[in-house]
N, C-alpha and C. Protein backbone atom coordinates (compact mmCIF):
# COMPACT_ATOMS: atom_id res chain seq x y z
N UNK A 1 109.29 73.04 149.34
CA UNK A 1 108.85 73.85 150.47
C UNK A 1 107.44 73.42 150.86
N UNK A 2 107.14 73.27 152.22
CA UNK A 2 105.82 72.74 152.80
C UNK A 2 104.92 74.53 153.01
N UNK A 3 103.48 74.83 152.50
CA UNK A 3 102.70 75.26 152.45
C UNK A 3 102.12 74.99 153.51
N UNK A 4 101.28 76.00 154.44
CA UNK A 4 100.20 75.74 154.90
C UNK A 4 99.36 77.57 154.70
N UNK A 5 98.13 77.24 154.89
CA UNK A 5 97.35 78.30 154.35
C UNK A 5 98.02 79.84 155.16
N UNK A 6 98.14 79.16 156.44
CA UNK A 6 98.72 80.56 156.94
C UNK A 6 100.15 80.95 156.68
N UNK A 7 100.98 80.38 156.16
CA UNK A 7 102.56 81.12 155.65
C UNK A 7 102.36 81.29 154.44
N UNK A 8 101.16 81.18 153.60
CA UNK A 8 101.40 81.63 152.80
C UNK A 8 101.36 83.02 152.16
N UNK A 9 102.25 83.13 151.24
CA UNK A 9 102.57 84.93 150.78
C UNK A 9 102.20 84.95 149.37
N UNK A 10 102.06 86.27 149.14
CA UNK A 10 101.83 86.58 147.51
C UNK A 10 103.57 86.28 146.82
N UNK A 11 103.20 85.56 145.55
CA UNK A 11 104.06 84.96 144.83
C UNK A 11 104.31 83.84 144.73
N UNK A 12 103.90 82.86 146.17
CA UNK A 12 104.15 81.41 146.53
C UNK A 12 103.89 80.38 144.73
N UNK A 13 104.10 79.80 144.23
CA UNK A 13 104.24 79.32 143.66
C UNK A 13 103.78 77.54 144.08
N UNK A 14 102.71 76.60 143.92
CA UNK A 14 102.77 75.36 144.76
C UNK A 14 102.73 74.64 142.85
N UNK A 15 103.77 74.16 142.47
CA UNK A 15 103.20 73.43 141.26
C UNK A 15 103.43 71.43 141.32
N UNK A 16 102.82 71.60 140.59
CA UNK A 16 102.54 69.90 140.78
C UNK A 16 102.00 68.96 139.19
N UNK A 17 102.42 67.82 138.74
CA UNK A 17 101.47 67.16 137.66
C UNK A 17 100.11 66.90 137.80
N UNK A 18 100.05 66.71 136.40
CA UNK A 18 98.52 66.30 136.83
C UNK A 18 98.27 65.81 135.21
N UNK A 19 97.18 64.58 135.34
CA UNK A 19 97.13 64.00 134.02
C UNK A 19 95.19 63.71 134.40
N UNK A 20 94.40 63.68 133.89
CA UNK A 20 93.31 63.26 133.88
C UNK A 20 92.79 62.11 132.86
N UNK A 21 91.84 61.29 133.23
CA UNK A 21 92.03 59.62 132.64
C UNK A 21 90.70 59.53 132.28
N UNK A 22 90.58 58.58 130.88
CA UNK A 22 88.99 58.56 130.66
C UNK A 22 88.12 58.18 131.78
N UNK A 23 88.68 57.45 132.40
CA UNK A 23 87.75 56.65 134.07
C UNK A 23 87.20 58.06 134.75
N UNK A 24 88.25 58.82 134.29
CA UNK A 24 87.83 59.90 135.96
C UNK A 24 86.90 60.75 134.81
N UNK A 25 87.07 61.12 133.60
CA UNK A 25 86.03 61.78 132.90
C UNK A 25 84.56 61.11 132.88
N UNK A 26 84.75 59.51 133.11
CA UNK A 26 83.73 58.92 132.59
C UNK A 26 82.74 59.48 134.10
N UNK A 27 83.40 59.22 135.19
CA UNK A 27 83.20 59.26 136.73
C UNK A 27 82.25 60.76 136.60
N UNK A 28 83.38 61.41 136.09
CA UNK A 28 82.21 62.69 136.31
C UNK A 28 81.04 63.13 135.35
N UNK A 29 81.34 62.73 133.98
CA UNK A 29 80.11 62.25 133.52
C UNK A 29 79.13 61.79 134.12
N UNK A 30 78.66 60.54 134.23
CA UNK A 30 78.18 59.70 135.36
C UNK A 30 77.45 60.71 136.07
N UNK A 31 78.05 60.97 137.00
CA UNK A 31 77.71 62.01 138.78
C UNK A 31 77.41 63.23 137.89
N UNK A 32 77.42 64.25 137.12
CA UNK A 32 76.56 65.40 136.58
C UNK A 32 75.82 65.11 135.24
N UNK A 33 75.31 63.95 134.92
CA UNK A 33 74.65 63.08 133.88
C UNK A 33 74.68 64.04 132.43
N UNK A 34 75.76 64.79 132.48
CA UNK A 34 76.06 65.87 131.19
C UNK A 34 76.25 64.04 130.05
N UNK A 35 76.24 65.18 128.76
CA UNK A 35 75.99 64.17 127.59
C UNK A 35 77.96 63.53 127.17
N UNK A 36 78.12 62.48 127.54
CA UNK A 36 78.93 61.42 127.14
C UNK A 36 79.97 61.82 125.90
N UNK A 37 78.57 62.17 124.94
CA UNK A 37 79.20 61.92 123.61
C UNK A 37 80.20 63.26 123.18
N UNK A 38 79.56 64.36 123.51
CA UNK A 38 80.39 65.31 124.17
C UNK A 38 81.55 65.93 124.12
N UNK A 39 82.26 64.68 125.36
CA UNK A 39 83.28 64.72 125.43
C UNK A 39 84.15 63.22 125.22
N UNK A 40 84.20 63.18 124.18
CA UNK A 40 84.89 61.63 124.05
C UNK A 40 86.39 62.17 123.49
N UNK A 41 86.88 63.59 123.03
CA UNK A 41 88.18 64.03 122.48
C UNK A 41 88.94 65.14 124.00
N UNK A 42 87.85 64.97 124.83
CA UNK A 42 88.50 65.96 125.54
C UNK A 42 88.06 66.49 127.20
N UNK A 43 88.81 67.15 128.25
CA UNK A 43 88.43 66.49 129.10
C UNK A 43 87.20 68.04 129.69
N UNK A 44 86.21 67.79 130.41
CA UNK A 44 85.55 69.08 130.39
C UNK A 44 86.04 69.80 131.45
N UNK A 45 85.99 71.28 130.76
CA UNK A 45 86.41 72.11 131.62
C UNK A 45 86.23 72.13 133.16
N UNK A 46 85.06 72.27 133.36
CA UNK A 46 84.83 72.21 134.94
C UNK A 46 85.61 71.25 135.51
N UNK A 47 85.91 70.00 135.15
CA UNK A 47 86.52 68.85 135.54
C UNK A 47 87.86 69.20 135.99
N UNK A 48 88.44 69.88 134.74
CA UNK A 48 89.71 70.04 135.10
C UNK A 48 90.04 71.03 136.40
N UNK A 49 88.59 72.06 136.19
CA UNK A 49 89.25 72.89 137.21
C UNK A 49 89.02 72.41 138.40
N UNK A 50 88.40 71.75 138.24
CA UNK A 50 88.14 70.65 139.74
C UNK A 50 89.13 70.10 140.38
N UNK A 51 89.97 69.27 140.17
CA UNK A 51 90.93 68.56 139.95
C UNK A 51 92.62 70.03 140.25
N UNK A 52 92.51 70.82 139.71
CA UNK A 52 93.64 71.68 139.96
C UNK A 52 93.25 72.42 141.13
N UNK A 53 91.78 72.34 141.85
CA UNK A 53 91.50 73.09 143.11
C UNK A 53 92.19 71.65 144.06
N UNK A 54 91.48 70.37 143.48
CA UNK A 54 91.67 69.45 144.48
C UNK A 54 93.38 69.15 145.15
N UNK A 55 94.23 69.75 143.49
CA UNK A 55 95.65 69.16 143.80
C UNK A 55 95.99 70.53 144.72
N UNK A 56 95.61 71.75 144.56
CA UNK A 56 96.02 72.66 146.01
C UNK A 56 95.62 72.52 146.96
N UNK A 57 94.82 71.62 147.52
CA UNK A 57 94.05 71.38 148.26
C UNK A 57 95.06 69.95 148.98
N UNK A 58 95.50 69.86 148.08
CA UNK A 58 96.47 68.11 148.35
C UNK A 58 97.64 68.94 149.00
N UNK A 59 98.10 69.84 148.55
CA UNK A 59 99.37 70.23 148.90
C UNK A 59 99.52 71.52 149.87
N UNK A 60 98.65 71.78 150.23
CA UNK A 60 98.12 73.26 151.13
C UNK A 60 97.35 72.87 151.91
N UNK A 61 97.06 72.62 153.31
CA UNK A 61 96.38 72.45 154.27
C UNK A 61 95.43 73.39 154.47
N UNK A 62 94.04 73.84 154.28
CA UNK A 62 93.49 74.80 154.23
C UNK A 62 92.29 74.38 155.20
N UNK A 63 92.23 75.14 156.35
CA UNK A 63 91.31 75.28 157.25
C UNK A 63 90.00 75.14 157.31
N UNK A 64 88.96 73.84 157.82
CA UNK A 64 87.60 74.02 156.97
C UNK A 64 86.35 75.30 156.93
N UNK A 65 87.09 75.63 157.66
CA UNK A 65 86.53 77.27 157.47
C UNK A 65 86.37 77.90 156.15
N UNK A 66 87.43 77.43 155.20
CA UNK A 66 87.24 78.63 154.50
C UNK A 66 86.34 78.53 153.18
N UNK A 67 85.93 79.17 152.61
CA UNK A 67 85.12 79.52 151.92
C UNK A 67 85.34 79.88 150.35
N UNK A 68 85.35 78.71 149.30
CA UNK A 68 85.58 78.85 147.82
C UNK A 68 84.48 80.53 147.52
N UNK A 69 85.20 81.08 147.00
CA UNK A 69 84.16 82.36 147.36
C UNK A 69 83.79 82.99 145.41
N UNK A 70 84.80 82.22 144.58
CA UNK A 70 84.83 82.93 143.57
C UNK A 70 85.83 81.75 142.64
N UNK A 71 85.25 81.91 141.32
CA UNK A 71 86.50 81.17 140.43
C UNK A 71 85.89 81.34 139.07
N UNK A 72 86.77 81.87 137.82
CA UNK A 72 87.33 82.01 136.66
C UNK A 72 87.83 81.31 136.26
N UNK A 73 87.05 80.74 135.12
CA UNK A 73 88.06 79.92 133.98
C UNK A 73 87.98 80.13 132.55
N UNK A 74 89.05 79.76 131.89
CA UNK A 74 89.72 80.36 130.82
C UNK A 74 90.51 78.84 130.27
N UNK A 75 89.46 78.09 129.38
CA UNK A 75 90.03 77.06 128.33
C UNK A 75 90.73 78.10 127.39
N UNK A 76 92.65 77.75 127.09
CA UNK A 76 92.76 78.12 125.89
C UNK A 76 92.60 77.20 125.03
N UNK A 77 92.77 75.82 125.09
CA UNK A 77 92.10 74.75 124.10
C UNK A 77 91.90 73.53 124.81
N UNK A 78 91.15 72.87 124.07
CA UNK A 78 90.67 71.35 124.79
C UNK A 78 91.95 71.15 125.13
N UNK A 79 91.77 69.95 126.54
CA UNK A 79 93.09 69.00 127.50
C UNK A 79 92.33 68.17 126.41
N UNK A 80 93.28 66.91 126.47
CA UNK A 80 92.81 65.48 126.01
C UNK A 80 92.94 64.64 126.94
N UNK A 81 92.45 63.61 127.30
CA UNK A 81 92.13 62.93 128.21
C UNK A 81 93.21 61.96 128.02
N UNK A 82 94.68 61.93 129.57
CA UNK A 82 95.71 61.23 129.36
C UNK A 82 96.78 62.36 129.14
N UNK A 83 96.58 63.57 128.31
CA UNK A 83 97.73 64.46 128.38
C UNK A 83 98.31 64.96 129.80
N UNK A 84 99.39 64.84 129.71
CA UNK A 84 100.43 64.88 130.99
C UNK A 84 100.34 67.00 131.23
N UNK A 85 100.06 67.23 132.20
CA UNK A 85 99.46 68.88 132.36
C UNK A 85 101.20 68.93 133.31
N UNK A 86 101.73 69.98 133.63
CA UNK A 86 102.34 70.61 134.56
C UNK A 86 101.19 72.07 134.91
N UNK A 87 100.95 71.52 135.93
CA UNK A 87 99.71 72.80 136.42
C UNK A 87 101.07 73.36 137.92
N UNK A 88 100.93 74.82 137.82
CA UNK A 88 101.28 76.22 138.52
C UNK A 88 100.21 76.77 139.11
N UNK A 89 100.28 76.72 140.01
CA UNK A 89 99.28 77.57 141.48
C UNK A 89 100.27 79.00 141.59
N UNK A 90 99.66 80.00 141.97
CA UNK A 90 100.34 80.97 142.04
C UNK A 90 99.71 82.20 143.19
N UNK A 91 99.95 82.37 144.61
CA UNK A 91 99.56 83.22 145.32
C UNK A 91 99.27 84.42 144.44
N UNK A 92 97.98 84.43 143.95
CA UNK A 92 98.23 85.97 143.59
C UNK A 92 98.05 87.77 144.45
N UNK A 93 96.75 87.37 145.51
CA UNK A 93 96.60 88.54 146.50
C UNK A 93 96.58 88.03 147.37
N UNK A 94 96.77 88.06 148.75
CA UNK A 94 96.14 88.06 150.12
C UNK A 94 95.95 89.55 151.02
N UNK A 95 95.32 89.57 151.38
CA UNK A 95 94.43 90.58 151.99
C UNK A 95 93.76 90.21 153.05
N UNK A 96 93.81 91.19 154.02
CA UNK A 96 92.81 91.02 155.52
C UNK A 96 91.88 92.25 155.53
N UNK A 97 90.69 91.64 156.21
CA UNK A 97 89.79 92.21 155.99
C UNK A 97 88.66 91.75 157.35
N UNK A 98 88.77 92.91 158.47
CA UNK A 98 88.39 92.56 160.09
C UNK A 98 88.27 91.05 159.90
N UNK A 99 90.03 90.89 160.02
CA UNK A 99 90.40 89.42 160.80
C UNK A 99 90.16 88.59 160.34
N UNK A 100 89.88 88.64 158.37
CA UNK A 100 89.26 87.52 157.94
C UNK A 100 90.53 87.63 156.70
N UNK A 101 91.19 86.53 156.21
CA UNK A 101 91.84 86.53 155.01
C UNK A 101 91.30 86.40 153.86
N UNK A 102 91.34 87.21 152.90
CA UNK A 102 90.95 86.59 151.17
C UNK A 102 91.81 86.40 150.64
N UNK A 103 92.63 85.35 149.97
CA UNK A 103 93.49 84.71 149.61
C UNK A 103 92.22 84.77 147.38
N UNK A 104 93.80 84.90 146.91
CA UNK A 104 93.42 84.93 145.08
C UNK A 104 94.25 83.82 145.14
N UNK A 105 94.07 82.72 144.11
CA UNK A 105 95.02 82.10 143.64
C UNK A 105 94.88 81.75 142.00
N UNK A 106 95.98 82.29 140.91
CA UNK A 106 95.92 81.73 139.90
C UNK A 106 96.50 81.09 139.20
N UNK A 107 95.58 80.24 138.90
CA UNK A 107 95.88 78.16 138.30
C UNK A 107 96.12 78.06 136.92
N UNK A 108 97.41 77.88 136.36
CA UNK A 108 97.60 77.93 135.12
C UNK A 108 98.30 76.40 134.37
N UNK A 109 97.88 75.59 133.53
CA UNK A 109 97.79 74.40 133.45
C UNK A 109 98.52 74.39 131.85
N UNK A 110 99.85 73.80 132.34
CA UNK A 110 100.78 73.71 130.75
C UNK A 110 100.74 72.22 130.44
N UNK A 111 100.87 71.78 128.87
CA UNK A 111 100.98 70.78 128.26
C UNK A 111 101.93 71.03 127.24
N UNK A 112 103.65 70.57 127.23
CA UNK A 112 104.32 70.87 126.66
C UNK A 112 104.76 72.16 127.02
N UNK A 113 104.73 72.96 127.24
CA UNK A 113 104.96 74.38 127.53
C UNK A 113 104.24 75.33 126.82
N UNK A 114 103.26 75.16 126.65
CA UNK A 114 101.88 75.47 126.25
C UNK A 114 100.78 75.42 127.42
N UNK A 115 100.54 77.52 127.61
CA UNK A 115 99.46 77.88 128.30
C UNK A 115 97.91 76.88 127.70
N UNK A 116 97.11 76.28 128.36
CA UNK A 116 96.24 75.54 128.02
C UNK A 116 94.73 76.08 128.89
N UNK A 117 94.72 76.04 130.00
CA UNK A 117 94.07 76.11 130.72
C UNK A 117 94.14 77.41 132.00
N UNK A 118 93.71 78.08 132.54
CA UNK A 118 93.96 79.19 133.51
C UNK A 118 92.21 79.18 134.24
N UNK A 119 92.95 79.27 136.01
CA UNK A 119 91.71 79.35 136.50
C UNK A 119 91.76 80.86 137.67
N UNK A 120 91.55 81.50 137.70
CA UNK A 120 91.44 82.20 139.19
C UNK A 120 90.20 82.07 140.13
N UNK A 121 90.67 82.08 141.29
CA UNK A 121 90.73 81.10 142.49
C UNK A 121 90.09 82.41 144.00
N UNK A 122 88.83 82.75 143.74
CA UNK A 122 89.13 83.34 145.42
C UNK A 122 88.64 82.41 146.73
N UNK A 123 89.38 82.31 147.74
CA UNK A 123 88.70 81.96 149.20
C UNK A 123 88.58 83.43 150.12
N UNK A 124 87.81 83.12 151.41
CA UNK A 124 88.19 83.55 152.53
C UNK A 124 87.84 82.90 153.59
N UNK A 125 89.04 83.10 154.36
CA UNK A 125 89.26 82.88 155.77
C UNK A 125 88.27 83.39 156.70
N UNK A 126 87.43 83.18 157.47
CA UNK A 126 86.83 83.69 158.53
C UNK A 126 87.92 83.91 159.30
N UNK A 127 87.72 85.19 160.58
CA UNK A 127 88.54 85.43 161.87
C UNK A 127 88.77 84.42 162.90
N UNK A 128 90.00 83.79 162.95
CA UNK A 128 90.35 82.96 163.93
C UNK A 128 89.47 83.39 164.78
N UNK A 129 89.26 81.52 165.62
CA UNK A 129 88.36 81.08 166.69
C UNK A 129 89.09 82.48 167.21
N UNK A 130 88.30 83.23 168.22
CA UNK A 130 88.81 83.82 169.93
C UNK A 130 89.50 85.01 169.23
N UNK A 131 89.19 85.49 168.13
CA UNK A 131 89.57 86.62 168.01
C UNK A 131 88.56 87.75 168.23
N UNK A 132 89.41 89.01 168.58
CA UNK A 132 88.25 90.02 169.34
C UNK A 132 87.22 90.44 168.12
N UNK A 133 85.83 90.34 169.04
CA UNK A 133 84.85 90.47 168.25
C UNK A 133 85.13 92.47 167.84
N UNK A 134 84.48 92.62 166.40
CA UNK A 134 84.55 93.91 166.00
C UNK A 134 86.10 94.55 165.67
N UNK A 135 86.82 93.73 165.92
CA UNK A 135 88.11 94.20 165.43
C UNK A 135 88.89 94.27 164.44
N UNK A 136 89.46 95.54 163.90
CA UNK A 136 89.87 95.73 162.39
C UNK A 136 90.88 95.41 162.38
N UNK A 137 91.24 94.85 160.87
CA UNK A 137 93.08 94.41 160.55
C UNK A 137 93.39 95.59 159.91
């Protein structure tokens, strides 16, 4: 099923793979000059959740309007760098709020069928261009 930010409903489900590679750990190493040694067994958190915003982001067309407004994360144990993830996106609220959407989404990242990783996710939508100024949803 094709996603776009506006059909989407609470429950939507967008899941997708996802594997992360020493290159791309090394990459972000590198670019936030955090310490190397570190992480040589495992991939860092922020990274990953990076990467599971980027793959909804791959598969959901989301308006540049909107606004990362909030996000939670929850390592249940180190990823290893190369482990094969099945990561689950999951509509959890949407809500309007004078003409503006806040969309929840929570990101839950299996290895084997093993909960590993969990992120929650808020945006919001500003009020479509040309919508009446002062007006409540």
């Amino acid at each position: 099923m094709a996603f776009t930010f506006e059909t989407l409903a609470k429950g939507d489900v967008i899941p997708f793979p996802l594997t992360v590679s020493r290159e791309e750990i090394e990459g972000y190493l590198s670019a936030t000059g955090e310490d190397a040694a570190r992480w040589t067994a495992a991939v860092p958190p922020l990274l990953l959740a990076a990467f599971m915003v980027a793959g909804l982001l791959a598969r959901v067309p989301i308006p540049l309007e909107v606004m990362h407004t909030g996000e939670e994360i929850e390592a249940r144990r180190a990823v290893r760098p190369g482990e094969p993830l099945d990561v689950r996106i999951t509509v959890a609220a949407l809500s309007q709020r004078r003409g503006a959407t806040i969309a929840q989404f929570e990101a839950e990242a299996l290895a084997a069928g093993e909960s590993v990783f969990v992120s929650r996710i808020s945006v919001l939508a500003p009020p479509p261009a040309g919508a009446a100024k002062g007006a409540r949803a």
